[in-house]
Protein backbone atom coordinates (compact mmCIF):
# COMPACT_ATOMS: atom_id res chain seq x y z
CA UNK A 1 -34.06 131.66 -39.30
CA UNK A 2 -31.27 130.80 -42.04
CA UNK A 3 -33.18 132.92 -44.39
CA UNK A 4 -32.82 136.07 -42.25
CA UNK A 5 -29.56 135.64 -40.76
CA UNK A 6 -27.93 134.96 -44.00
CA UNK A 7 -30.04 135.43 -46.62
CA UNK A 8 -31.84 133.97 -49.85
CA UNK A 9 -29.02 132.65 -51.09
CA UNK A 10 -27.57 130.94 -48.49
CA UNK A 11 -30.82 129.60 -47.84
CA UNK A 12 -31.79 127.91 -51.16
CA UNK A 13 -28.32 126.41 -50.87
CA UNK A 14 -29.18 125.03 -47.70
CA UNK A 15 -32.59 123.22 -48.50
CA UNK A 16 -31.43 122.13 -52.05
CA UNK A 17 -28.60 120.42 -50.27
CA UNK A 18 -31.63 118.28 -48.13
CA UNK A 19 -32.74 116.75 -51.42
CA UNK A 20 -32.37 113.21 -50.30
CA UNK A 21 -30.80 113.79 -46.63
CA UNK A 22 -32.69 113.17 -43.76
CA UNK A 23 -32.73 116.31 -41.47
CA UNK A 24 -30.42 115.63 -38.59
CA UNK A 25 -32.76 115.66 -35.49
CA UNK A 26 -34.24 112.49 -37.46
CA UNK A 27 -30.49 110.91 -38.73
CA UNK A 28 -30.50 109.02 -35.38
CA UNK A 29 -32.24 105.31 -35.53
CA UNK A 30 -33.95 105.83 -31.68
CA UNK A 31 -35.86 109.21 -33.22
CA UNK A 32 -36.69 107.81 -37.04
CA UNK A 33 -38.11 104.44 -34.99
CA UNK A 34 -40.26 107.22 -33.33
CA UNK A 35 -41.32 108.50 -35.76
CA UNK A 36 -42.66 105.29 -37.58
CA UNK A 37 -44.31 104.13 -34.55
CA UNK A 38 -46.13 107.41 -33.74
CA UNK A 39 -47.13 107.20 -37.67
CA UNK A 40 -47.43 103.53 -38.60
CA UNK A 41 -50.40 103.74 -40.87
CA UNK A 42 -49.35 106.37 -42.47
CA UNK A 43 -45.62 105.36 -43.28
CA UNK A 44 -46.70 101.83 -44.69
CA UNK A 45 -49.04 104.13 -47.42
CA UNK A 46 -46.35 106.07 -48.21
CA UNK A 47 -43.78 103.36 -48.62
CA UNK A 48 -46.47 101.66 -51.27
CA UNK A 49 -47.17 105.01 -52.51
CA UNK A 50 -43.27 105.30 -53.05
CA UNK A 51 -42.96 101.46 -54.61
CA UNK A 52 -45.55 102.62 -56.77
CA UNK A 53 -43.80 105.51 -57.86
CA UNK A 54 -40.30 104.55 -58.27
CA UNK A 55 -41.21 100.83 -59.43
CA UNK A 56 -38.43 99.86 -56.59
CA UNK A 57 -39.10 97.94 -53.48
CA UNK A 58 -38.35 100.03 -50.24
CA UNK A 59 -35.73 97.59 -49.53
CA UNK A 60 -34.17 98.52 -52.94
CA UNK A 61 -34.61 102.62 -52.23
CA UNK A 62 -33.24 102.29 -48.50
CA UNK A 63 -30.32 100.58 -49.53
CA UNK A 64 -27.72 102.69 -47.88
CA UNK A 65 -29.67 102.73 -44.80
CA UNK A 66 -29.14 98.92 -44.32
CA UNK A 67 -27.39 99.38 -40.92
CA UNK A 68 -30.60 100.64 -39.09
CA UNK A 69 -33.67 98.50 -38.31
CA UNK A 70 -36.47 98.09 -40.42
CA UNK A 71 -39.00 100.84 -38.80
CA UNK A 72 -35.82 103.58 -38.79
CA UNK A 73 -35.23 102.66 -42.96
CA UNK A 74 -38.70 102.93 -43.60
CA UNK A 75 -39.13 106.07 -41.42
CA UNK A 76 -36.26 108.17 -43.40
CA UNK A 77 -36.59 107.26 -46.34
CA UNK A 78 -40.43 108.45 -46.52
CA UNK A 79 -38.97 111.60 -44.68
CA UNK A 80 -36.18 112.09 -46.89
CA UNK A 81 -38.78 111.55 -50.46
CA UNK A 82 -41.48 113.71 -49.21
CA UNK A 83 -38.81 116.12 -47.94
CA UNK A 84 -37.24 116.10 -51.76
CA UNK A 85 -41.01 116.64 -52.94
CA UNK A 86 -41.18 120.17 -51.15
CA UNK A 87 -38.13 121.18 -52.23
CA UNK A 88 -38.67 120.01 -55.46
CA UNK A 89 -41.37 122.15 -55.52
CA UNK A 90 -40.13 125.19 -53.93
CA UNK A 91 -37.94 125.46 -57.20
């Protein structure tokens, strides 16, 4: 939808700028805690996959997310990683 309304331009802007943001539907702690508990399983792997590849605890990564509770830190910052790995990608 951003791509046709205002072009290519406009809309690499846009998803370079979500390099490391959470999307906002998923900003909120109520919907990230959602999230996590819909996908336990698979959140924990990522989180070791991301330990693994950063060499940082998830503690350490999700340190400016240390006002929401455990589940919502561990839910965005997998979400905001893999999100950086597509874009990363797309570029």
């Amino acid at each position: 939808m951003i791509f046709d309304e205002y072009g290519k331009s406009v809309f690499q802007t846009w998803i370079a700028n979500l390099n490391y943001q959470v999307p906002e539907p998923f900003r909120k702690e109520e919907k990230a805690e959602q999230i996590y508990e819909s996908f336990t399983e698979w959140m924990e792997d990522e989180v070791i996959k991301l330990e693994n590849e950063t060499g940082l605890s998830w503690e350490e990564q999700a340190e400016d997310l240390a006002n929401l509770s455990i589940k919502a830190r561990k839910a965005q910052l997998v979400l905001r990683h893999r999100i950086s790995d597509i874009v990363l990608e797309l570029f």
